[in-house]
PDB file of N, CA and C in Angstrom:
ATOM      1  N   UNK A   1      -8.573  22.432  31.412  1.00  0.00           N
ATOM      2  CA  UNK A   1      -8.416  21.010  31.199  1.00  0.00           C
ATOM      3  C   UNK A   1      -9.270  20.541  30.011  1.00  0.00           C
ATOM      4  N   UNK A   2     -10.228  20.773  30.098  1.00  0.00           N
ATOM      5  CA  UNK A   2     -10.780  20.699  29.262  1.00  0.00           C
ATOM      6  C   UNK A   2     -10.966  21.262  27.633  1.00  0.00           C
ATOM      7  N   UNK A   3     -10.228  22.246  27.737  1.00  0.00           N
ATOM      8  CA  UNK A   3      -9.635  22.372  26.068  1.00  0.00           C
ATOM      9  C   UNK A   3      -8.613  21.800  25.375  1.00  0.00           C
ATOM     10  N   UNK A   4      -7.737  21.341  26.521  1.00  0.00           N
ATOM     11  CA  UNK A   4      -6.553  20.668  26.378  1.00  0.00           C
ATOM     12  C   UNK A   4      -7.127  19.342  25.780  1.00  0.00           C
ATOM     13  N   UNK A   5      -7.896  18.474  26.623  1.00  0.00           N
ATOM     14  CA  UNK A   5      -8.895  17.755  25.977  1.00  0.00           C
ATOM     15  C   UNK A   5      -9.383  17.747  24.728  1.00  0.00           C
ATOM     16  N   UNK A   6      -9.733  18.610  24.348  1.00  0.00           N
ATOM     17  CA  UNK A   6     -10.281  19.008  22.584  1.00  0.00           C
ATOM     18  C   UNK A   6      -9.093  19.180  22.310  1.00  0.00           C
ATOM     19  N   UNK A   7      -8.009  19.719  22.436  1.00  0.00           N
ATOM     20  CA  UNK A   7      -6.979  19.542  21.210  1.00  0.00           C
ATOM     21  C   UNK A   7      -6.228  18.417  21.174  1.00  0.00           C
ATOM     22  N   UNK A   8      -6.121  18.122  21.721  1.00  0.00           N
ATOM     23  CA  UNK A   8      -5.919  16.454  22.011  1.00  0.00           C
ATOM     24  C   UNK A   8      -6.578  15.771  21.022  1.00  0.00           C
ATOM     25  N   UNK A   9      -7.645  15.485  21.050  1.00  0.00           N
ATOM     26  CA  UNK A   9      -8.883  15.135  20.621  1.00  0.00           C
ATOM     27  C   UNK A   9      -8.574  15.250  19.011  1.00  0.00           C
ATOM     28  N   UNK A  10      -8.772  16.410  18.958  1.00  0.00           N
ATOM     29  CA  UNK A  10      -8.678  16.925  17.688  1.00  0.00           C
ATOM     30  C   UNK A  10      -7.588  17.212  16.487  1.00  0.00           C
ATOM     31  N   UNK A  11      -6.270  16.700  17.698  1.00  0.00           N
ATOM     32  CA  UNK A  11      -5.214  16.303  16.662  1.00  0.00           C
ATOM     33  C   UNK A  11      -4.996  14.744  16.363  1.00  0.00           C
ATOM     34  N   UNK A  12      -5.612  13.871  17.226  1.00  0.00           N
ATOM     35  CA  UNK A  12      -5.536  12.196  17.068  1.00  0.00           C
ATOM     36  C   UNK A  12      -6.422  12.474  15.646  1.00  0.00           C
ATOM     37  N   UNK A  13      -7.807  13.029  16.041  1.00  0.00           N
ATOM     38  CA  UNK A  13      -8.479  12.733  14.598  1.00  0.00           C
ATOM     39  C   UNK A  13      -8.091  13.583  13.175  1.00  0.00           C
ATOM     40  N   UNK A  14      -7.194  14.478  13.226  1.00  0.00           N
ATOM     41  CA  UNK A  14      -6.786  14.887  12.014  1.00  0.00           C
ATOM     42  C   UNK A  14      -5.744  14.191  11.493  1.00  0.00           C
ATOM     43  N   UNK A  15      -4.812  13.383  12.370  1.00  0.00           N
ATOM     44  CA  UNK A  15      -3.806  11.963  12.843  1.00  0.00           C
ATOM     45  C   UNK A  15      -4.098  10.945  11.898  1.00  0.00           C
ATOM     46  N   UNK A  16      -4.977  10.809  12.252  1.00  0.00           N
ATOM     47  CA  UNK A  16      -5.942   9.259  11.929  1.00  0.00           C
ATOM     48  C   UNK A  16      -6.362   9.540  10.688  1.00  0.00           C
ATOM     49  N   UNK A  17      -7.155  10.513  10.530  1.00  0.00           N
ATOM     50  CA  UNK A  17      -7.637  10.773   9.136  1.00  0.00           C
ATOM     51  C   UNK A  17      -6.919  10.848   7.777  1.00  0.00           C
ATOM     52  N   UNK A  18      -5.709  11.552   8.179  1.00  0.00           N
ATOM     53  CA  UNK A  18      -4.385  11.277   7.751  1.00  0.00           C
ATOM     54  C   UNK A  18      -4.285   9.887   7.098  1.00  0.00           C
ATOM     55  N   UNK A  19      -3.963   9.507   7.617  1.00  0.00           N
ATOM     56  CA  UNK A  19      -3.011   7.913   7.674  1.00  0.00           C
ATOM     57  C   UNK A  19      -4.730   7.163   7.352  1.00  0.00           C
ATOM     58  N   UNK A  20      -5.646   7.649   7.532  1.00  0.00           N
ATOM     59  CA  UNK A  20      -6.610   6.570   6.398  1.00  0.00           C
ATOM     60  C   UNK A  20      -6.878   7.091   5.197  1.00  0.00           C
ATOM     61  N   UNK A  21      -6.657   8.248   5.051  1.00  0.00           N
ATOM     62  CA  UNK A  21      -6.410   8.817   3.512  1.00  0.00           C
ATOM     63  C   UNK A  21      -5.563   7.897   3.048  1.00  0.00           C
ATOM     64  N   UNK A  22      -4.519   8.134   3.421  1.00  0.00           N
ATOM     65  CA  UNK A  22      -3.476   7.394   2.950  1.00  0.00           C
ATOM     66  C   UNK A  22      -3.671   5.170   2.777  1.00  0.00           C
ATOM     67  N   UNK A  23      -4.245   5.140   3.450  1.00  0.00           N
ATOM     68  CA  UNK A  23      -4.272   3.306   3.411  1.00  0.00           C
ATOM     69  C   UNK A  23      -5.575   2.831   2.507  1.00  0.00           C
ATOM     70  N   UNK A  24      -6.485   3.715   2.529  1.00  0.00           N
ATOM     71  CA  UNK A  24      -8.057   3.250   2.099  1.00  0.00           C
ATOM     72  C   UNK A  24      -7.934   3.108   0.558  1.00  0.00           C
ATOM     73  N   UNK A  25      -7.679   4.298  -0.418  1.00  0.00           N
ATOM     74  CA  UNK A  25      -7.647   4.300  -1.422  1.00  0.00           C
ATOM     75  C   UNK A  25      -6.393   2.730  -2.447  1.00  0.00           C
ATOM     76  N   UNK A  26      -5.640   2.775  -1.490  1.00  0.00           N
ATOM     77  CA  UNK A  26      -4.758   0.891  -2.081  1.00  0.00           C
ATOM     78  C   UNK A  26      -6.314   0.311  -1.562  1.00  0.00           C
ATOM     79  N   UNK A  27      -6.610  -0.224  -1.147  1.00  0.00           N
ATOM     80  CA  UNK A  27      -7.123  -1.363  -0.739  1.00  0.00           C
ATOM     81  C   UNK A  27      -8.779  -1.180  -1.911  1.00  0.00           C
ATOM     82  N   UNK A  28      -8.943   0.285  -2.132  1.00  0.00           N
ATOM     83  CA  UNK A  28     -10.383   0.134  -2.900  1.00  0.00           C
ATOM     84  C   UNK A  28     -10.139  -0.111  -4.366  1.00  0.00           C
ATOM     85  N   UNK A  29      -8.437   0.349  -4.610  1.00  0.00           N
ATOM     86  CA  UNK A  29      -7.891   0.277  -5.898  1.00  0.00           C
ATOM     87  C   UNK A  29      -8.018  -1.418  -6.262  1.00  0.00           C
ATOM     88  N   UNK A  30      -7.444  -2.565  -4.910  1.00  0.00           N
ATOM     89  CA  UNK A  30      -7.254  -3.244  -4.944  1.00  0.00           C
ATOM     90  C   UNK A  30      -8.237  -4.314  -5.201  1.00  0.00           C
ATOM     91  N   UNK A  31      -9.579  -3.891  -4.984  1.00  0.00           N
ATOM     92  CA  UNK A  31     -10.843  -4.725  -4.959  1.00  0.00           C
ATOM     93  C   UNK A  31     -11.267  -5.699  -3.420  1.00  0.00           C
ATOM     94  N   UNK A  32     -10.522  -4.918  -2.356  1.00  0.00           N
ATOM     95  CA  UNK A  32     -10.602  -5.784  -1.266  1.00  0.00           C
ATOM     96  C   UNK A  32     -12.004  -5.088  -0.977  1.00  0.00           C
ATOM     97  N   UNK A  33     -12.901  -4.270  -0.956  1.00  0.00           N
ATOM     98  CA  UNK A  33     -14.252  -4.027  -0.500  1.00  0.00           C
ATOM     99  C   UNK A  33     -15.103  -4.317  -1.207  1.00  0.00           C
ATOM    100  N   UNK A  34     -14.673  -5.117  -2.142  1.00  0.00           N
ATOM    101  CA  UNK A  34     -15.762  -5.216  -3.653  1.00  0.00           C
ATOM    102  C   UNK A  34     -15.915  -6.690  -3.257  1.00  0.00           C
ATOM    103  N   UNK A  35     -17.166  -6.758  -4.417  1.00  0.00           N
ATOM    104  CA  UNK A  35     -17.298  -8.061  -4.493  1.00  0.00           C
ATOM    105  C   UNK A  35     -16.825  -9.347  -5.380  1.00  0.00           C
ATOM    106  N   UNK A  36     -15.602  -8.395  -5.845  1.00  0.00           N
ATOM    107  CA  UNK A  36     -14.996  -9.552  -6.863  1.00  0.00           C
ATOM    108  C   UNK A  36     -14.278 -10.854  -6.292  1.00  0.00           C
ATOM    109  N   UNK A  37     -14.120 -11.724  -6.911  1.00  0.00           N
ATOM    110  CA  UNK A  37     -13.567 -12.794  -6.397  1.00  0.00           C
ATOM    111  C   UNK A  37     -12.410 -13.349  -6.497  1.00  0.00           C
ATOM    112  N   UNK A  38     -11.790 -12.881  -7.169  1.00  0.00           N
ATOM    113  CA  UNK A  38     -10.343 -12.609  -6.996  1.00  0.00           C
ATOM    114  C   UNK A  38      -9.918 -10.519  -6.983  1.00  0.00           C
ATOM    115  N   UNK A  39      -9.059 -11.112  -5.701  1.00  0.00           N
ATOM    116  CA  UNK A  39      -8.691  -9.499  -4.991  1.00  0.00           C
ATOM    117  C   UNK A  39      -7.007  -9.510  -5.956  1.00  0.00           C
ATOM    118  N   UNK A  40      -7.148  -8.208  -5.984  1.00  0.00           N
ATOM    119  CA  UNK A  40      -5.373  -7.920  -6.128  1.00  0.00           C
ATOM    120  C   UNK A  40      -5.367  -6.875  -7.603  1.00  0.00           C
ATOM    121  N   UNK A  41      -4.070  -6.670  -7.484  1.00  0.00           N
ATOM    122  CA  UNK A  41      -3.873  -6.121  -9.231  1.00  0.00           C
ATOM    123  C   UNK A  41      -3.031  -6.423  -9.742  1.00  0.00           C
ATOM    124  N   UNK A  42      -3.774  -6.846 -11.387  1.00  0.00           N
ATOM    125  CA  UNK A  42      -2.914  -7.685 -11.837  1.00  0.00           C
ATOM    126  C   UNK A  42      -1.473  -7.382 -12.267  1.00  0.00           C
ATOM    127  N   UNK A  43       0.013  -7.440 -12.279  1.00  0.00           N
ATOM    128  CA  UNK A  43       0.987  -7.332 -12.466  1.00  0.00           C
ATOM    129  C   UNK A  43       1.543  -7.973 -13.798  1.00  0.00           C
ATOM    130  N   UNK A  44       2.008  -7.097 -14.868  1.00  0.00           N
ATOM    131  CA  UNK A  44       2.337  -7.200 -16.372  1.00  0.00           C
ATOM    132  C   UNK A  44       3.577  -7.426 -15.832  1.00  0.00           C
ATOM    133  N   UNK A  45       4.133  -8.692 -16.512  1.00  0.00           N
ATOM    134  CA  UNK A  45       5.722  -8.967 -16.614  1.00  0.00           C
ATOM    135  C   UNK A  45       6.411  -9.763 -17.925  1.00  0.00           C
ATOM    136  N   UNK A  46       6.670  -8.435 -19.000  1.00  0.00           N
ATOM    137  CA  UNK A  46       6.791  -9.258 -20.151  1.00  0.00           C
ATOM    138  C   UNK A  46       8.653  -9.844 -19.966  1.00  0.00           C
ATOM    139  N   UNK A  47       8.621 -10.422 -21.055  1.00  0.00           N
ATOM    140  CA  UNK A  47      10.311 -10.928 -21.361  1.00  0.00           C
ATOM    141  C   UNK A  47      11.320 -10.618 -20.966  1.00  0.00           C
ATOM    142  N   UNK A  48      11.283  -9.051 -21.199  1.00  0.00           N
ATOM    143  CA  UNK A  48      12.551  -8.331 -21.213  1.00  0.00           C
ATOM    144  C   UNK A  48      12.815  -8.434 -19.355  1.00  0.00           C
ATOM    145  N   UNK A  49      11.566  -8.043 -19.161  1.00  0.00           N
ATOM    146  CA  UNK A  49      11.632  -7.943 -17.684  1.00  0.00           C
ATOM    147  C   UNK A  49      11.755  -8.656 -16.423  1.00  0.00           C
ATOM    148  N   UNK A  50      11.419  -9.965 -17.591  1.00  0.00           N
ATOM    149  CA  UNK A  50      11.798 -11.337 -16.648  1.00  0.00           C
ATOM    150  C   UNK A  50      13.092 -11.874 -16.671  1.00  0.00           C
ATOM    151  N   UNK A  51      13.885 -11.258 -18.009  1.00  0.00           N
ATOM    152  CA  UNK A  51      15.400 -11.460 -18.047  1.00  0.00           C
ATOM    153  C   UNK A  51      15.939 -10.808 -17.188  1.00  0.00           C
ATOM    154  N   UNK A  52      15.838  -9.831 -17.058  1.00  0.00           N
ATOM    155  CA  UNK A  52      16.285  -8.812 -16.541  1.00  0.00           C
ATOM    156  C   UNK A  52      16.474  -8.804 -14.754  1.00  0.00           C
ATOM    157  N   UNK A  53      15.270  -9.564 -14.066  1.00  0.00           N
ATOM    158  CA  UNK A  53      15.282  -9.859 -12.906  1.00  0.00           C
ATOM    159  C   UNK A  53      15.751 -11.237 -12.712  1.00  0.00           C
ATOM    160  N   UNK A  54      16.506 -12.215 -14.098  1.00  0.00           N
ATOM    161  CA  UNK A  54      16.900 -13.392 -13.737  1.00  0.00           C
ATOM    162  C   UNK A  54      18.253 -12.825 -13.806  1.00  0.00           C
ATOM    163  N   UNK A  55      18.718 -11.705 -14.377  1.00  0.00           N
ATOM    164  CA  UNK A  55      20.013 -11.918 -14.455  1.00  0.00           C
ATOM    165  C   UNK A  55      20.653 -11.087 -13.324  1.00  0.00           C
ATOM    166  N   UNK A  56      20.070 -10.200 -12.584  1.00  0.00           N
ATOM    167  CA  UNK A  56      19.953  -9.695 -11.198  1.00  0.00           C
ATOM    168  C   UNK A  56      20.457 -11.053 -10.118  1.00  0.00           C
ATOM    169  N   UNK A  57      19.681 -12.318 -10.234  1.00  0.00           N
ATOM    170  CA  UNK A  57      19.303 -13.238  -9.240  1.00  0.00           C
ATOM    171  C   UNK A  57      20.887 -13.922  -9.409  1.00  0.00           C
ATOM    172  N   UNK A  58      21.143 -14.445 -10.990  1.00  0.00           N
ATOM    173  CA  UNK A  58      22.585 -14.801 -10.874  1.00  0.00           C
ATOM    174  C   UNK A  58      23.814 -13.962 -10.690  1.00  0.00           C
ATOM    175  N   UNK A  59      23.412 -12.576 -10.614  1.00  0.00           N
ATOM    176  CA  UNK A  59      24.893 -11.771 -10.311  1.00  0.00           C
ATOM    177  C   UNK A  59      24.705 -12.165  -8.638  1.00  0.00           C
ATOM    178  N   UNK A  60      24.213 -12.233  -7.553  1.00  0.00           N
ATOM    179  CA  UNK A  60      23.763 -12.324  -6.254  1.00  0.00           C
ATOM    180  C   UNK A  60      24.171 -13.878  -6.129  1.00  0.00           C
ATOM    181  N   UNK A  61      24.197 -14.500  -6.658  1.00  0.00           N
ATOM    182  CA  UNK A  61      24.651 -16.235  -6.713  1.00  0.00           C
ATOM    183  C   UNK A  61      26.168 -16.193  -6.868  1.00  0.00           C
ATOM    184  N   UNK A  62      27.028 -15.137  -7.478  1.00  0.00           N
ATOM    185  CA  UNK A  62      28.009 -15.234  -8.105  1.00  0.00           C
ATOM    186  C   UNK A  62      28.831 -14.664  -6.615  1.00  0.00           C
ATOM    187  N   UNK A  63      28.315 -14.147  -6.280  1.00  0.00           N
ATOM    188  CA  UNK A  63      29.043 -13.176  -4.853  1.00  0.00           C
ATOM    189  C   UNK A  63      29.191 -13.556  -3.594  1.00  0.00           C
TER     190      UNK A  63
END
């Protein structure tokens, strides 16, 4: 019973460790543990690219 216990054990935390590998590194990229005062990253959206997602918005209007 008691080994069953440890592997148990020991697959939640290789589980977990997992999946905070995975979530921690966005959020430190992001500046949410820091002390800056504005959190986030900033997002470049020149011309082309703003046409480009307006003319997306009116084909979806047209339908």
């Amino acid at each position: 019973m008691n080994r069953i216990l440890g592997i148990i054990i020991l697959i939640v935390t290789l589980y977990l460790g997992f999946l905070l590998g995975y979530s921690i590194p966005p959020f430190i990229h992001a500046g949410v543990f820091s002390d800056r005062e504005e959190k986030g990253v900033e997002i470049l959206v020149d011309e082309e690219m703003e046409k480009y997602y307006e003319k997306l918005y009116e084909d979806d209007e047209d339908e």
